[in-house]
Structure formats: C-alpha cells, structure tokens
C-alpha atoms as a PDB file:
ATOM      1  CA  UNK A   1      -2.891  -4.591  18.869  1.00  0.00           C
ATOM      2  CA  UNK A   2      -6.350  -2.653  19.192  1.00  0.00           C
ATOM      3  CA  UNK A   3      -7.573  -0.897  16.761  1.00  0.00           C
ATOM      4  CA  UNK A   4     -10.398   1.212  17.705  1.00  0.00           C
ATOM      5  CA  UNK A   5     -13.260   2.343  15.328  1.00  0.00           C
ATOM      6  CA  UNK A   6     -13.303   6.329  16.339  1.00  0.00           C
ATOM      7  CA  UNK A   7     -14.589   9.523  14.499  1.00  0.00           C
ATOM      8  CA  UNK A   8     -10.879  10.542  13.314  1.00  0.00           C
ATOM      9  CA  UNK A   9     -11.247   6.632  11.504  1.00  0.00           C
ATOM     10  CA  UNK A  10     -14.349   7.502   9.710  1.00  0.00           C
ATOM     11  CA  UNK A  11     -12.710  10.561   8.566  1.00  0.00           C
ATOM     12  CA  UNK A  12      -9.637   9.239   6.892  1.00  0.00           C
ATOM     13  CA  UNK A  13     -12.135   6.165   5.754  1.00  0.00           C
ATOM     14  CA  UNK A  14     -14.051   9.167   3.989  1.00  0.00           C
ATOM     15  CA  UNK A  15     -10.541  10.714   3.174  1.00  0.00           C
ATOM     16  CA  UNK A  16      -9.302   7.823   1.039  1.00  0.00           C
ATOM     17  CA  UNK A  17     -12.375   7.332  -0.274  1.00  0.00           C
ATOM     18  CA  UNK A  18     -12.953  10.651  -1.772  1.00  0.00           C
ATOM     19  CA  UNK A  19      -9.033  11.269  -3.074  1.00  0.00           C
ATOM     20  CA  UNK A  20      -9.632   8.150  -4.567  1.00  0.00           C
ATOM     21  CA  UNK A  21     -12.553   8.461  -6.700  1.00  0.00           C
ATOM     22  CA  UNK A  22     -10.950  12.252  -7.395  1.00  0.00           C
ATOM     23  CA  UNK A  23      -8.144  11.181  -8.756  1.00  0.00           C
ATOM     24  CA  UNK A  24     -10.151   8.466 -10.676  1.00  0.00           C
ATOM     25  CA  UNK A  25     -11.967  10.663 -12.246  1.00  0.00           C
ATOM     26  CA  UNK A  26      -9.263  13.556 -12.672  1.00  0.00           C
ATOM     27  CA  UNK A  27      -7.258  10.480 -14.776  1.00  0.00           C
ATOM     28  CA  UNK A  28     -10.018   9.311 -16.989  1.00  0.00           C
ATOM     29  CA  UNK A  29     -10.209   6.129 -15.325  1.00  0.00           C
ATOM     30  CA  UNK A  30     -13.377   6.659 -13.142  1.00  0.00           C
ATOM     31  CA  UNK A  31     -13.154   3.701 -10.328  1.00  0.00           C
ATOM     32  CA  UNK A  32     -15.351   3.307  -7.898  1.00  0.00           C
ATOM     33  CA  UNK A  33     -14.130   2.767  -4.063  1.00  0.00           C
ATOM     34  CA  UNK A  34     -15.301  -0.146  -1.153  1.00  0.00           C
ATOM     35  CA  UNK A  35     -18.050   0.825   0.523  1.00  0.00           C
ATOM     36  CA  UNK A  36     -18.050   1.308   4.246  1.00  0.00           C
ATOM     37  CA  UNK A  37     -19.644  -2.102   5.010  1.00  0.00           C
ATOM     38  CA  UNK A  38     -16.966  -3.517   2.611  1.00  0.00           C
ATOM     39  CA  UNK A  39     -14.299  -1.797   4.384  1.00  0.00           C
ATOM     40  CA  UNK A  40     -15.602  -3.238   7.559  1.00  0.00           C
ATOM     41  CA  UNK A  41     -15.896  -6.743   6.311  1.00  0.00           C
ATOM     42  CA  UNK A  42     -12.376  -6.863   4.371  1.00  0.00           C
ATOM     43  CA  UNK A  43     -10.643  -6.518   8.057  1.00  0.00           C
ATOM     44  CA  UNK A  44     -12.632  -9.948   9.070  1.00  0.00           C
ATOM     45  CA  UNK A  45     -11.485 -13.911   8.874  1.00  0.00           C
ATOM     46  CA  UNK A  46     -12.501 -14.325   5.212  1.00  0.00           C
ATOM     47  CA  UNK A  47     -10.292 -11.656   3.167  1.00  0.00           C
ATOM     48  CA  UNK A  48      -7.280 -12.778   5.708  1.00  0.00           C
ATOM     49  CA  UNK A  49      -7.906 -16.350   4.539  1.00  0.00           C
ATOM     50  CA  UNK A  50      -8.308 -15.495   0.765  1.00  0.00           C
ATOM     51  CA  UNK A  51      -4.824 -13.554   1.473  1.00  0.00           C
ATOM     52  CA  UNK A  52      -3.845 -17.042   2.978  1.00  0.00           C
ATOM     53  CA  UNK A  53      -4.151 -18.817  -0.081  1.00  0.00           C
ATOM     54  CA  UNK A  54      -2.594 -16.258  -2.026  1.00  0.00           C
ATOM     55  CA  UNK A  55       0.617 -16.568  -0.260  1.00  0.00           C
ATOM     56  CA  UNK A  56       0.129 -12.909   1.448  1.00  0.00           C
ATOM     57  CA  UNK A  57       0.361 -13.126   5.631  1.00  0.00           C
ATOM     58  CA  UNK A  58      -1.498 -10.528   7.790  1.00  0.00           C
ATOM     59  CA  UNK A  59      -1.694 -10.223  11.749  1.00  0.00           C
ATOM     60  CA  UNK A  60      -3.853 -13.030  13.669  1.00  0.00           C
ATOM     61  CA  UNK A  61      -6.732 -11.846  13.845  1.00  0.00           C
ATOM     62  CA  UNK A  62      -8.325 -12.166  17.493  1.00  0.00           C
ATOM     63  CA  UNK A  63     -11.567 -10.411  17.509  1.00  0.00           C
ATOM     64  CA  UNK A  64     -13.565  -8.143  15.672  1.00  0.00           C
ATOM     65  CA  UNK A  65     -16.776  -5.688  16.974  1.00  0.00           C
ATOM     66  CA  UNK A  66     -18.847  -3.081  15.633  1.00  0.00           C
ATOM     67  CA  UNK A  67     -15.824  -0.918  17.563  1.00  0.00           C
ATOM     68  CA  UNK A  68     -12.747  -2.783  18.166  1.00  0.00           C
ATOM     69  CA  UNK A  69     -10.406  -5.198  15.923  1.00  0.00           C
ATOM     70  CA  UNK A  70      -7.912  -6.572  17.570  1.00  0.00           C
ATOM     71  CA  UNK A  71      -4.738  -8.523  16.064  1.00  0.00           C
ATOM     72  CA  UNK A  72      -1.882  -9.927  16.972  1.00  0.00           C
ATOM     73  CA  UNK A  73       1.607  -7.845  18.094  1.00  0.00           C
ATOM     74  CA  UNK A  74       4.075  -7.628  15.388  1.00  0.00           C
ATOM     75  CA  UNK A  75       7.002  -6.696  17.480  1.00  0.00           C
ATOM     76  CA  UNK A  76       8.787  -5.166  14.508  1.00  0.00           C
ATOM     77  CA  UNK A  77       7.067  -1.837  14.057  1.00  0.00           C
ATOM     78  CA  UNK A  78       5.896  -1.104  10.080  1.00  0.00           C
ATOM     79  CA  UNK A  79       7.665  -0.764   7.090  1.00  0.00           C
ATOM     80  CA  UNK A  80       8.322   3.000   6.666  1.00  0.00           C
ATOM     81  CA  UNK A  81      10.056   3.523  10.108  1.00  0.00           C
ATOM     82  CA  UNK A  82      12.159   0.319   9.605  1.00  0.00           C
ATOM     83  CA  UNK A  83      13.179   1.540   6.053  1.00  0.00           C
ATOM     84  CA  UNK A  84      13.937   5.042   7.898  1.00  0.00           C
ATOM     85  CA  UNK A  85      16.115   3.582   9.979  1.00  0.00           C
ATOM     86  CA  UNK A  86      18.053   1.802   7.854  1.00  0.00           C
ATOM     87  CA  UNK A  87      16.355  -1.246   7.716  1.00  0.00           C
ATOM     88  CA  UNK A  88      17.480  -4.330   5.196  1.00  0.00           C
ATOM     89  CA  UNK A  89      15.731  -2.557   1.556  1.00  0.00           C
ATOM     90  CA  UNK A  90      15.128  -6.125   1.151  1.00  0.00           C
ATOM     91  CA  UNK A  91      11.781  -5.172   2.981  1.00  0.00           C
ATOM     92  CA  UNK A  92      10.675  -2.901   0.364  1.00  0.00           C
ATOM     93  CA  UNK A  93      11.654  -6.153  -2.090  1.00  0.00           C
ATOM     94  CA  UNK A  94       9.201  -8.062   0.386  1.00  0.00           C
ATOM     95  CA  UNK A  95       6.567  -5.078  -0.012  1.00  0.00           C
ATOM     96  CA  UNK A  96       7.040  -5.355  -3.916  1.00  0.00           C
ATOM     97  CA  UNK A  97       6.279  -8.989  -3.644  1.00  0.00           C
ATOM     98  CA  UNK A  98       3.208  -9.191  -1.897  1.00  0.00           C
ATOM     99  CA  UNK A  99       1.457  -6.215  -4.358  1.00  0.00           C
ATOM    100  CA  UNK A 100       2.705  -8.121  -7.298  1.00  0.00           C
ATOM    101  CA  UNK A 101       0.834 -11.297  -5.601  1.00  0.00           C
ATOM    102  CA  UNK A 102      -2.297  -9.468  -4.894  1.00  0.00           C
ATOM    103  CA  UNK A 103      -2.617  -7.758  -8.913  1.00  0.00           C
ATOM    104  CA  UNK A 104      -2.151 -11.370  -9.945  1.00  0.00           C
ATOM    105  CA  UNK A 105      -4.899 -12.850  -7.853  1.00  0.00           C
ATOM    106  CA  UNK A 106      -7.188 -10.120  -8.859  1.00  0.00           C
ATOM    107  CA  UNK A 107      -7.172  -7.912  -6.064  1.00  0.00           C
ATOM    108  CA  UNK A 108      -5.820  -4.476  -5.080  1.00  0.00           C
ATOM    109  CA  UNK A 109      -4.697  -2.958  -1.564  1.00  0.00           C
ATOM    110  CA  UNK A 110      -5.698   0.897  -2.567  1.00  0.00           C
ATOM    111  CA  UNK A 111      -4.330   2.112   0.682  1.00  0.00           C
ATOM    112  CA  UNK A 112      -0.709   1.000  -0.086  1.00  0.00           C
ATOM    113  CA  UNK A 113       1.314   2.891   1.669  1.00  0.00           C
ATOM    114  CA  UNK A 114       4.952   1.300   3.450  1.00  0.00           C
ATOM    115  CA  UNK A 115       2.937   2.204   7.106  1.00  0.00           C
ATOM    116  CA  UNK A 116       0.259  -0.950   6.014  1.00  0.00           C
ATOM    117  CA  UNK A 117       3.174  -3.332   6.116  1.00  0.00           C
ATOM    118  CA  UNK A 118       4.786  -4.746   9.540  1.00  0.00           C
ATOM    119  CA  UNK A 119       8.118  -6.148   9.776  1.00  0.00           C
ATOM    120  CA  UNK A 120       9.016  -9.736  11.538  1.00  0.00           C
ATOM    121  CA  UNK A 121      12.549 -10.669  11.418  1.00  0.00           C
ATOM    122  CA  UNK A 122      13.006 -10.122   7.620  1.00  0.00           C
ATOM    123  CA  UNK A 123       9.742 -10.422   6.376  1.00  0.00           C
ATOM    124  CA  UNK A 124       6.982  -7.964   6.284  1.00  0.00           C
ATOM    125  CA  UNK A 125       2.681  -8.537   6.715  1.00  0.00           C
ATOM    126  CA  UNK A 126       0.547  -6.984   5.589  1.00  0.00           C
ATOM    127  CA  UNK A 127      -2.293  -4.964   7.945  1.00  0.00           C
ATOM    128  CA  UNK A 128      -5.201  -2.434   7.262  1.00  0.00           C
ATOM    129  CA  UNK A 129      -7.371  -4.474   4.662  1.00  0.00           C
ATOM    130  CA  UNK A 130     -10.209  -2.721   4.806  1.00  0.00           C
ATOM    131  CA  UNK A 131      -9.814  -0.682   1.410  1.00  0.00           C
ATOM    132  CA  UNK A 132      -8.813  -3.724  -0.948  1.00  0.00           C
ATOM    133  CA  UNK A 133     -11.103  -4.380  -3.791  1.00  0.00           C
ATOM    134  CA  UNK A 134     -11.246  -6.906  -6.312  1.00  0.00           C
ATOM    135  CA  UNK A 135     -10.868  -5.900  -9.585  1.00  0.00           C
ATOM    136  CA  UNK A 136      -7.950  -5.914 -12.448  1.00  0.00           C
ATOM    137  CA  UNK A 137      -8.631  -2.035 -12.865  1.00  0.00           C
ATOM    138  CA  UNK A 138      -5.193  -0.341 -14.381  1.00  0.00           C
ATOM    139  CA  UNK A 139      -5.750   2.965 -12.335  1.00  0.00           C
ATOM    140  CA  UNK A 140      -6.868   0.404  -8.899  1.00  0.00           C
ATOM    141  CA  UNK A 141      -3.530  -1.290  -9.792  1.00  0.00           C
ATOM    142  CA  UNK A 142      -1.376   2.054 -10.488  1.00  0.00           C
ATOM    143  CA  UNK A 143      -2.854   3.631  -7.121  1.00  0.00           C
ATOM    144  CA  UNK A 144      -1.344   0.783  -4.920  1.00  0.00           C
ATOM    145  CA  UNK A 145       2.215   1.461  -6.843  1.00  0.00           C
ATOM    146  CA  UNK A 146       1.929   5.206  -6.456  1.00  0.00           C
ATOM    147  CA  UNK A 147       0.470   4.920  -3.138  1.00  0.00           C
ATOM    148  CA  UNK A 148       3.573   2.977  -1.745  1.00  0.00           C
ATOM    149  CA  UNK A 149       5.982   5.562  -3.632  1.00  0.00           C
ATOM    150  CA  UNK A 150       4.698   8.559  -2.466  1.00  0.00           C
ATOM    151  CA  UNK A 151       4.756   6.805   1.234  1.00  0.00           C
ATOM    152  CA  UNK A 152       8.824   6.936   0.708  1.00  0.00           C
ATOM    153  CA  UNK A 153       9.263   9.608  -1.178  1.00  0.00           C
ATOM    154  CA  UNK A 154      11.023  12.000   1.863  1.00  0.00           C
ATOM    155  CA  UNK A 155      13.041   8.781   2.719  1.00  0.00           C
ATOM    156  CA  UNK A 156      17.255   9.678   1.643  1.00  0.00           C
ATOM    157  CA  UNK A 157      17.318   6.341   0.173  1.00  0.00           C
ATOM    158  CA  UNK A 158      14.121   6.139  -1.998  1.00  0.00           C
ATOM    159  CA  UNK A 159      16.427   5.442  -5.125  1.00  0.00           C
ATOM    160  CA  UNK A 160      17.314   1.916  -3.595  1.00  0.00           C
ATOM    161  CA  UNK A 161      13.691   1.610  -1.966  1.00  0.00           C
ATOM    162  CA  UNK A 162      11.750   1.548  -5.112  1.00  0.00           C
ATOM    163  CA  UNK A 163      14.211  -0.117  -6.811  1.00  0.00           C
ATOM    164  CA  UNK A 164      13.512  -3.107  -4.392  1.00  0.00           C
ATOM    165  CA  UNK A 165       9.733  -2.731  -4.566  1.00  0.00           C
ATOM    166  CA  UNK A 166       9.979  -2.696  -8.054  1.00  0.00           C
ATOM    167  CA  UNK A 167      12.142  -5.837  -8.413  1.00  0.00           C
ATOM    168  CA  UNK A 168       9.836  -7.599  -6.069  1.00  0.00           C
ATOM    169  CA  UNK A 169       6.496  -6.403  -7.903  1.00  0.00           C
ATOM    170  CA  UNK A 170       7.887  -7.744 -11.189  1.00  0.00           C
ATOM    171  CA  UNK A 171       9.121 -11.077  -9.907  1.00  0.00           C
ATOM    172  CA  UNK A 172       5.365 -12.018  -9.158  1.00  0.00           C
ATOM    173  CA  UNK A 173       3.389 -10.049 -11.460  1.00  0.00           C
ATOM    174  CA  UNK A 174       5.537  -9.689 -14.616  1.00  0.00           C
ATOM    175  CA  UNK A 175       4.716  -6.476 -15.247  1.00  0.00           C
ATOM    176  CA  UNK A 176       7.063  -3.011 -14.626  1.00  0.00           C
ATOM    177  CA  UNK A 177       4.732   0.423 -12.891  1.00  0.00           C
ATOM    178  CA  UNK A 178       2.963   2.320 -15.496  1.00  0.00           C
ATOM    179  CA  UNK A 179       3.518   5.711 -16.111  1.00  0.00           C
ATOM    180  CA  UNK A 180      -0.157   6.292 -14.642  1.00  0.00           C
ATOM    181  CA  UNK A 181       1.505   5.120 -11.016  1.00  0.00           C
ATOM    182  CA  UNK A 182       4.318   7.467 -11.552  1.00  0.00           C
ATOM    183  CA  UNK A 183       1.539  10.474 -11.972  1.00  0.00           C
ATOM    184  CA  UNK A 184      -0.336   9.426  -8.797  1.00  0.00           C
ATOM    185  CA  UNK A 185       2.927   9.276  -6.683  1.00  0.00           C
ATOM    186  CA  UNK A 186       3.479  12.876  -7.533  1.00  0.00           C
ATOM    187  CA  UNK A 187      -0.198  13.322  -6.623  1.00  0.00           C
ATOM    188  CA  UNK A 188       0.140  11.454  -3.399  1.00  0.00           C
ATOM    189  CA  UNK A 189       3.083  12.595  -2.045  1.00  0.00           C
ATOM    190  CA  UNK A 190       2.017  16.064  -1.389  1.00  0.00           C
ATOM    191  CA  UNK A 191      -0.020  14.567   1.924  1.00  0.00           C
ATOM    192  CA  UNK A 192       2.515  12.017   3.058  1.00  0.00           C
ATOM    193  CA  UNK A 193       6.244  13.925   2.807  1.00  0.00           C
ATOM    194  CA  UNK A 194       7.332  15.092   5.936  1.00  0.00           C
ATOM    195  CA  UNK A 195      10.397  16.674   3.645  1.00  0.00           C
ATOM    196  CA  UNK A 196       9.338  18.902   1.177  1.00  0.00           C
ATOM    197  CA  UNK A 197      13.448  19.063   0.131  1.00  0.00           C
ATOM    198  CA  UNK A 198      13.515  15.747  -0.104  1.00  0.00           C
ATOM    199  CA  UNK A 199      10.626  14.411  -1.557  1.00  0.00           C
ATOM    200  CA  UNK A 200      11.735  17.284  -4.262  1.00  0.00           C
ATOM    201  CA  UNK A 201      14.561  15.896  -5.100  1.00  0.00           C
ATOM    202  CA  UNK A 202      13.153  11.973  -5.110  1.00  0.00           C
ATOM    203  CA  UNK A 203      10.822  13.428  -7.657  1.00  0.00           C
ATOM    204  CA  UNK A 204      13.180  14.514 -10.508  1.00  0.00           C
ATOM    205  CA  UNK A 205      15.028  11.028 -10.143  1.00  0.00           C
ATOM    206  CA  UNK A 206      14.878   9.587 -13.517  1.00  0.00           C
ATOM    207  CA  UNK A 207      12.676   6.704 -13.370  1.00  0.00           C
ATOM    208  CA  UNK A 208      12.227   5.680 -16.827  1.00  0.00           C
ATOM    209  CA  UNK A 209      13.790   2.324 -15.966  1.00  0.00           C
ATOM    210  CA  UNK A 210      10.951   1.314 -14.050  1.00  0.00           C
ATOM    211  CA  UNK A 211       7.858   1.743 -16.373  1.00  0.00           C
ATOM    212  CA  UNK A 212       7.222  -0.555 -18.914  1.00  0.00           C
ATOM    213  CA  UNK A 213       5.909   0.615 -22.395  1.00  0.00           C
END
C-alpha cells in the first residue's frame, strides 16, 4: 500500500488540524494539535513499535520518504466498509479495544475514525498514525470516541456498532464515553454522513447507557 504525500494530504493534514483546535477551544478545553513534523514522524518505525508494546498492531511498515510511505496490504479493506456490509460488529468491539489500550498507555489517535482501522480475518489494525499525541487530555480522549461515532453514524446498525466499541473501550480502559464525546460526535458527523436521514435518526438514540457520570 502507497501512500503518497500530495497537496490534497496537506490539506486534510491542515483540515484536522484546524477542526481540532476549533472545537478545542469552542469546548473550553483548548488542546493543542501534532505538528506537521510530528505528524510525519508518528507514521515511522518508532510510534509503530511503541504501539507494539502496547498490544496495538499496525501495517508493516516498508519504507518511508519525504513523499511516499509504503506498508504492507491488508487484504481486508477498513473498518467502516466491512461494518457496512455486514461485517462481524465484533470489529467495532476490536476498534473499542485498541482506543481503550491507547488512553491507558497515555496516548490518543485524534483522527479516529472506523476508515483508520483495517480488517484481517477477525481482527482489525490500526493505520494513519500521524495525528496521535501523547497526552491524558479529557477533550484529546473524547475526540477519538466522538471521532469513531460520528464515522458510523449513517451506518443502519450504529445501535449495535457503538455498543461494541463501547464494550471493547471499557474492557481496557475502565472508563464509559463522556458526555463531552457525545457533543463532538454530533459535531463531527456533519462532515462524515453520507445519510443525512440516517445519521438523524442515530442521533436521537438514547445513549445515556454509555456515559459514565
């Protein structure tokens, strides 16, 4: 898999940079985001082995250039197309798992969405490090929960989806979403449905059960 550093990158580099530090600020919980050369160096060998250790896999990385990266094939496609096509929502459990994980070791994805995961067999890896930052921030935390939300939100099942991510997030970090992650799915979801009906409806499910108080 190549992944080429072109103009349209930089832009939705900048993009997630600037909703981020937005929102941050919008919140009361001004954050601020990797820089560029941290971007670049979180897709190299070191954050993939720190993820290592952690128990969190990621593509083989193969090489790495001021304009290519290029990793491994996963041959399963990512998470939000196999959950769309009614994929095991034991993956989303999976996905739940690994953010949990992260939290605890002291790190956060930011960019969290269910496209950042690949599927092998019945496991998913995680890909697209380049915006993960380490700090225990509750807002850095609550934007990789809402970020992965709002990625499913115009998915029929979403009900069972989060329910799975949710389960999996709390087995390994103990802790239910906050309502703050709840806010910045809402937030989110505007730029990632692809159904406005749907995502609509997703939005007025009750989901009290899932954030602790």
């Amino acid at each position: 898999m190549v992944k080429r550093n072109m103009p349209t990158k930089q832009f939705h580099e900048f993009l997630i940079i600037y909703v981020y530090s937005l929102i941050s600020v919008l919140f009361f919980h001004p954050s601020a985001p990797p820089t560029f050369s941290e971007i670049t160096r979180n897709e190299g060998y070191e954050m993939r082995n720190n993820l290592k250790k952690i128990g969190i896999h990621t593509p083989k990385l193969l090489s790495m250039s001021d304009t290519n990266l290029i990793e491994e094939y996963i041959e399963g496609g990512d998470l939000y197309w196999a959950l769309a096509s009614g994929g095991d929502i034991m993956l989303a459990y999976e996905a739940g798992c690994i953010t949990g994980k992260l939290h605890e070791a002291g790190y956060t994805f930011l960019d969290n969405k269910a496209q950042n995961y690949l599927v092998r067999g019945d496991s998913v890896i995680r890909t697209d490090l380049g915006f993960m930052k380490k700090t225990h921030s509750h807002y850095s935390k609550s934007m990789d929960i809402g970020s992965f939300l709002a990625s499913v939100m115009d998915l029929d099942m979403y009900g069972e989806i989060v329910k799975s991510f949710h389960d999996g997030y709390l087995s390994e970090s103990g802790s239910k979403f906050s309502y703050l992650s709840i806010v910045i799915r809402n937030v989110l979801s505007v730029g990632f449905s692809s159904s406005s009906k749907t995502t609509l409806r997703n939005m007025l499910l009750d989901s009290r059960t899932l954030i602790g108080v």
